[in-house]
PDB file of N, CA and C in Angstrom:
ATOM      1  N   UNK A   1     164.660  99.446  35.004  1.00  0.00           N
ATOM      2  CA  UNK A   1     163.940  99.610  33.751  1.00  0.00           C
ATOM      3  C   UNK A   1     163.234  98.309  33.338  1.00  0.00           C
ATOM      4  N   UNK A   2     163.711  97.197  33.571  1.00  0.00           N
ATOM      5  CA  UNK A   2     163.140  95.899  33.076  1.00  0.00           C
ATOM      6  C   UNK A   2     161.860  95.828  34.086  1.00  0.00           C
ATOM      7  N   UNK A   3     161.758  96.357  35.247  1.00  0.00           N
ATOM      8  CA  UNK A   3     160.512  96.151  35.813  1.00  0.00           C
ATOM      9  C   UNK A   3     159.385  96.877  35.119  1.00  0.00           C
ATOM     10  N   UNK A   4     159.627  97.955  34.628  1.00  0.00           N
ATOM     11  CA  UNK A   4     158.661  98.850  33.942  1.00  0.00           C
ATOM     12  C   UNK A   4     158.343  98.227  32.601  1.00  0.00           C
ATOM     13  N   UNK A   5     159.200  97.890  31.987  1.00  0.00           N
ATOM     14  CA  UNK A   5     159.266  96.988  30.821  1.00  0.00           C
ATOM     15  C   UNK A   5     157.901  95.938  30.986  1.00  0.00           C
ATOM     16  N   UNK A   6     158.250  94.741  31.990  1.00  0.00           N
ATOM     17  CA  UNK A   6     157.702  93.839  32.224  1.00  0.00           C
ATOM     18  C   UNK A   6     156.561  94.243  32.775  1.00  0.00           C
ATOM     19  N   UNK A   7     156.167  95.147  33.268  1.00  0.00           N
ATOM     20  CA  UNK A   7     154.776  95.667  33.765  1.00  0.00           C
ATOM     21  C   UNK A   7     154.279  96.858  32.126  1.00  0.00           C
ATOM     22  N   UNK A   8     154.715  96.752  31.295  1.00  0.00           N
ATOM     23  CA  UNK A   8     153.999  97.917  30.654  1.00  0.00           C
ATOM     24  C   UNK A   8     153.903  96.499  29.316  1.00  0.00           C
ATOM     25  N   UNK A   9     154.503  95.645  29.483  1.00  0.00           N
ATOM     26  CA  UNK A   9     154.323  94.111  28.349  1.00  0.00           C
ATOM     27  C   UNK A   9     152.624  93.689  28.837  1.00  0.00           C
ATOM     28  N   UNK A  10     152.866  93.588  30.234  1.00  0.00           N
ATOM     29  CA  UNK A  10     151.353  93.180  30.940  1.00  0.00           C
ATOM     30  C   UNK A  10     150.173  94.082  30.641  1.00  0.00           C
ATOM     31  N   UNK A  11     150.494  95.424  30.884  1.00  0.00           N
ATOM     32  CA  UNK A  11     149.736  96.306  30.044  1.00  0.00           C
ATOM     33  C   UNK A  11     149.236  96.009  29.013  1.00  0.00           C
ATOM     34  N   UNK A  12     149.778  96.135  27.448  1.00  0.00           N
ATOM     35  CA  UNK A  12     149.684  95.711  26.523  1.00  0.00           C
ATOM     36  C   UNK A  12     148.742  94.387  26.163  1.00  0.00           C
ATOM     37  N   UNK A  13     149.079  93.495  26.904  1.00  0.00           N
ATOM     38  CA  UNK A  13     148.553  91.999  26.950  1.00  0.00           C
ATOM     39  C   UNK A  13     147.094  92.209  27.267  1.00  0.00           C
ATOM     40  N   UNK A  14     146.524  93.167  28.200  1.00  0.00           N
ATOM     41  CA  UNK A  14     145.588  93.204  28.851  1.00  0.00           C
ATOM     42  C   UNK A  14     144.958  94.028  27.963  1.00  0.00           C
ATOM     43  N   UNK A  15     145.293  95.059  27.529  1.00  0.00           N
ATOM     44  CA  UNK A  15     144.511  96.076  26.367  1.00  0.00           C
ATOM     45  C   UNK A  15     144.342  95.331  25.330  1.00  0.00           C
ATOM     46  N   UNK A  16     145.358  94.144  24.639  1.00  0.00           N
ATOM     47  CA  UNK A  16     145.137  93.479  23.502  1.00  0.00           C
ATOM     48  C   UNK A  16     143.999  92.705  23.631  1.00  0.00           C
ATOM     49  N   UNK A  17     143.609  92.055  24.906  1.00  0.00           N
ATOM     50  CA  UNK A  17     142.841  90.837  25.290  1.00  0.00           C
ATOM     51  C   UNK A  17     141.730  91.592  25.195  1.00  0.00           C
ATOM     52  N   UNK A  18     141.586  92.346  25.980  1.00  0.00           N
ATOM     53  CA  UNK A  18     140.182  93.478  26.087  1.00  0.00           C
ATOM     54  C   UNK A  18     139.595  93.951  24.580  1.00  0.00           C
ATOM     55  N   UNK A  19     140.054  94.236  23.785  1.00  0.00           N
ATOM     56  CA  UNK A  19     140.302  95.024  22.507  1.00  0.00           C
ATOM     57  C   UNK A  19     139.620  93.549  21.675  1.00  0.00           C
ATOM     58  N   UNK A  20     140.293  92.443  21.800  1.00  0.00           N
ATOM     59  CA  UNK A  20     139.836  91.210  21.024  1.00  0.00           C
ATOM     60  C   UNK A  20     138.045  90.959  21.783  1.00  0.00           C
ATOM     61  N   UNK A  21     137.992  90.991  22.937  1.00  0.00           N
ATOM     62  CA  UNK A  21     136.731  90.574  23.811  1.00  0.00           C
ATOM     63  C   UNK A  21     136.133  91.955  23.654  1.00  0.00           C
ATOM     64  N   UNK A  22     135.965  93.378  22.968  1.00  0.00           N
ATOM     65  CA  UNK A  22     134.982  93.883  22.686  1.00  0.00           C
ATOM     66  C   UNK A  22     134.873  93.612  21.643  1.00  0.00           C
ATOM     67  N   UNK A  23     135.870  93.406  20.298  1.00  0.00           N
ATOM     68  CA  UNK A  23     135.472  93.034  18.857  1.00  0.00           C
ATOM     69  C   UNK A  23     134.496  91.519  18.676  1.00  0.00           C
ATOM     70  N   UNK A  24     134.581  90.629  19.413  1.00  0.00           N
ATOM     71  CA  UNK A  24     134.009  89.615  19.575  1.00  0.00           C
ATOM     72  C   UNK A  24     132.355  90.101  20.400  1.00  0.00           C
ATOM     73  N   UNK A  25     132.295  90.547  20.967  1.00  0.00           N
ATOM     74  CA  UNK A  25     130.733  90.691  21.938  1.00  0.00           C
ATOM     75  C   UNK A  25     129.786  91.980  21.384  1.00  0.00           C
ATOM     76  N   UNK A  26     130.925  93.131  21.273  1.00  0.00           N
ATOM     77  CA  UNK A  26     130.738  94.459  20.770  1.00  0.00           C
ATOM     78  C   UNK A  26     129.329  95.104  21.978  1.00  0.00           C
ATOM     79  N   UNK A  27     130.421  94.901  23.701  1.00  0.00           N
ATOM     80  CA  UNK A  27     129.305  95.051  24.726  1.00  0.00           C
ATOM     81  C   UNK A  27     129.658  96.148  25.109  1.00  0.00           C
ATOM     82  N   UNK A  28     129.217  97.310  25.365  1.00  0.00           N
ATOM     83  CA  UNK A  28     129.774  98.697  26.183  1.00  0.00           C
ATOM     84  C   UNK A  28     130.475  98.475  26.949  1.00  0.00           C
ATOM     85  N   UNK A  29     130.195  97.834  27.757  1.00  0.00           N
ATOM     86  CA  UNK A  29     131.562  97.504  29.032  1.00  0.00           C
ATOM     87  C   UNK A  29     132.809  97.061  28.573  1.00  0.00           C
ATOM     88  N   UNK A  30     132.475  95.831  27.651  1.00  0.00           N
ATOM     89  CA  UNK A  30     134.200  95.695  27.091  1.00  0.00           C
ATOM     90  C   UNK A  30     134.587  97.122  26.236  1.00  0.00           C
ATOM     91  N   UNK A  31     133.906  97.667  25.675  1.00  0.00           N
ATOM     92  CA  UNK A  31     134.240  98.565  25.252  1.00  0.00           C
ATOM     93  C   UNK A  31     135.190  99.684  25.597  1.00  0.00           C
ATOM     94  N   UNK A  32     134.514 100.024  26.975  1.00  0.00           N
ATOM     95  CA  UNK A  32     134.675 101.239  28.383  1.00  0.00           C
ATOM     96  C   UNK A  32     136.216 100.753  28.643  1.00  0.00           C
ATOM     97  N   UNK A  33     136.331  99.071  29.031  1.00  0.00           N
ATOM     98  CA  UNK A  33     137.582  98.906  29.843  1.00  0.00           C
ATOM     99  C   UNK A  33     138.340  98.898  28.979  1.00  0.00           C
ATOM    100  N   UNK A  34     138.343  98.369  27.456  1.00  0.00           N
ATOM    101  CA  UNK A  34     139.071  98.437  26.154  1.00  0.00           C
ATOM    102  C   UNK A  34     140.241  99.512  26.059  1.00  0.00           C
ATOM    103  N   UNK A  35     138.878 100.818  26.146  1.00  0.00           N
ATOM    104  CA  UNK A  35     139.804 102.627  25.887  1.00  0.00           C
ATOM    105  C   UNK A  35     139.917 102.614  27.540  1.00  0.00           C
ATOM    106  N   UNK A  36     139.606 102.399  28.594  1.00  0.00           N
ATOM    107  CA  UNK A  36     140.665 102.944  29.477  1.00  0.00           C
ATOM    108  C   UNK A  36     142.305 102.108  29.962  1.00  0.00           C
ATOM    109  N   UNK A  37     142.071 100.939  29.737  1.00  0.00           N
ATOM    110  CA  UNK A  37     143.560 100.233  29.211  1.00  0.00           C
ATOM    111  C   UNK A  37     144.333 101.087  28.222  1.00  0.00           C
ATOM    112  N   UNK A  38     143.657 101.264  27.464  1.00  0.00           N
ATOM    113  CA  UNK A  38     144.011 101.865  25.977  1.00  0.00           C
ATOM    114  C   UNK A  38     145.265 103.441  26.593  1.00  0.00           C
ATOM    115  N   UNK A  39     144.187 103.907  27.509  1.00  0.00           N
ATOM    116  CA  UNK A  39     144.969 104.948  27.795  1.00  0.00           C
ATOM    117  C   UNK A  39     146.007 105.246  29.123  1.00  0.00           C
ATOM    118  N   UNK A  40     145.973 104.023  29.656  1.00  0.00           N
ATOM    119  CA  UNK A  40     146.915 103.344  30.375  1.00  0.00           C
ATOM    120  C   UNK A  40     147.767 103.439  30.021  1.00  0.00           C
ATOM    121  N   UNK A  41     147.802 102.749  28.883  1.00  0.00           N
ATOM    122  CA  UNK A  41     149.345 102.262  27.982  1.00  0.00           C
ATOM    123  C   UNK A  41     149.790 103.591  27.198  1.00  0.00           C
ATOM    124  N   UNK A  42     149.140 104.445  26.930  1.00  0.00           N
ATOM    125  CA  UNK A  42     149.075 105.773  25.833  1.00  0.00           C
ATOM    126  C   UNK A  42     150.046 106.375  27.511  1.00  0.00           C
ATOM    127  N   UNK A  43     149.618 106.325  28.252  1.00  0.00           N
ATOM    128  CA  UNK A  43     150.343 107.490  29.363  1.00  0.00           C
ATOM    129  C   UNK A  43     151.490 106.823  30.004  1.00  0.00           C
ATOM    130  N   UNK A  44     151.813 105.276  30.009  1.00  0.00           N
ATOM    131  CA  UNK A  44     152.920 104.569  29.831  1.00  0.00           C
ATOM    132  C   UNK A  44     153.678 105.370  28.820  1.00  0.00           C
ATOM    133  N   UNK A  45     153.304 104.870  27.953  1.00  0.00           N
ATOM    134  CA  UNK A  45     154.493 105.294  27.021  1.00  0.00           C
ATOM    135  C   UNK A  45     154.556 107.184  26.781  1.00  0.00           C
ATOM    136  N   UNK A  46     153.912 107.588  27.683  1.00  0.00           N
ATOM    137  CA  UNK A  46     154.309 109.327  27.865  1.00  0.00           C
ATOM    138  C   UNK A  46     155.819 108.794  28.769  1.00  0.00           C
ATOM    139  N   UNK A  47     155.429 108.251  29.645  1.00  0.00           N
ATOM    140  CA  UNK A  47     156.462 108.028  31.036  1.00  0.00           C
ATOM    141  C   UNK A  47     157.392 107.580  30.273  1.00  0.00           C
ATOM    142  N   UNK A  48     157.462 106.614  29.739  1.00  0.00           N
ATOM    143  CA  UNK A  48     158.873 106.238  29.133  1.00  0.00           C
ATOM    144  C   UNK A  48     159.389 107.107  28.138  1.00  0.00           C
ATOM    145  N   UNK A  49     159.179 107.282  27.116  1.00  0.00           N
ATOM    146  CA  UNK A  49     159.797 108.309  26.170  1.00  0.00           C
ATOM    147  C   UNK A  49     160.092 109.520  26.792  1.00  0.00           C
ATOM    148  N   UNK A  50     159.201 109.984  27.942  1.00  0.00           N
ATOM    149  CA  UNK A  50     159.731 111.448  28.395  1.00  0.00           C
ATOM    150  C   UNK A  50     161.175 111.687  28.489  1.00  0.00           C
ATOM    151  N   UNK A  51     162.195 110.575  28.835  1.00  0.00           N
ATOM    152  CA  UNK A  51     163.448 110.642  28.623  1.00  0.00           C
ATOM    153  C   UNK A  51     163.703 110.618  27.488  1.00  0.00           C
ATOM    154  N   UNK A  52     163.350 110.274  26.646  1.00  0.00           N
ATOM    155  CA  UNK A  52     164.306 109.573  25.204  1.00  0.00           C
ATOM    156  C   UNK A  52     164.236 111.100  24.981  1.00  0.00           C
ATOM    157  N   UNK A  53     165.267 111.703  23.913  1.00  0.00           N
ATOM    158  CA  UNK A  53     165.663 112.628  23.090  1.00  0.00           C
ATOM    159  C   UNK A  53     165.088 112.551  21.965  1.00  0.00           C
ATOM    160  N   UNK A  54     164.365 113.477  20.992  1.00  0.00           N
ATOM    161  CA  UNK A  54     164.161 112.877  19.822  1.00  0.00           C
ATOM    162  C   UNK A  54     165.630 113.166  18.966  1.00  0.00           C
ATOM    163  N   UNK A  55     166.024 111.904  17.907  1.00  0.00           N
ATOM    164  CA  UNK A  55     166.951 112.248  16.979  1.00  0.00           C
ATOM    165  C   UNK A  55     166.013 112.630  15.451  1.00  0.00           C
ATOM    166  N   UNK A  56     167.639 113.816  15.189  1.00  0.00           N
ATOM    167  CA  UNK A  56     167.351 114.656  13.840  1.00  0.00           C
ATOM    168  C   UNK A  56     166.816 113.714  12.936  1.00  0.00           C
ATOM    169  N   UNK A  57     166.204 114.622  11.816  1.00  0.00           N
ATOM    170  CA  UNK A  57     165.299 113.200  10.877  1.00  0.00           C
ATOM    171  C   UNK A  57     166.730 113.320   9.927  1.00  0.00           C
ATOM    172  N   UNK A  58     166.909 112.496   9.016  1.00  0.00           N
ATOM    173  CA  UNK A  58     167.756 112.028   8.199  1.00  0.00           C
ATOM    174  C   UNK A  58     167.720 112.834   6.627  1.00  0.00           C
ATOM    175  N   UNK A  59     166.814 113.276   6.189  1.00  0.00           N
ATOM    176  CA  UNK A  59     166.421 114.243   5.447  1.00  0.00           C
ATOM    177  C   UNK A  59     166.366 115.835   5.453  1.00  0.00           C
TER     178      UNK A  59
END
């Protein structure tokens, strides 16, 4: 699990960086690679939670 961890942190890092370098240029291309990082990490975290259980809400 810590490998997935440590590769889905790198993820993150790379969508954050991208995300800062289209707000700064505002160029289509940073843009393009921005949302497909974006959805990198969106289908990461399908993969990981697919295990988790959801718990009852408290209310």
């Amino acid at each position: 699990m810590s490998q997935k961890i440590s590769t889905f942190t790198i993820l993150v890092r790379d969508m954050r960086k991208a995300q800062k370098e289209y707000f700064a240029s505002r160029a289509p291309s940073d843009l393009n690679r921005a949302k497909a990082l974006e959805k990198q990490v969106d289908a990461k975290l399908k993969e990981i939670f697919a295990c988790v259980q959801p718990q009852g809400s408290l209310l």
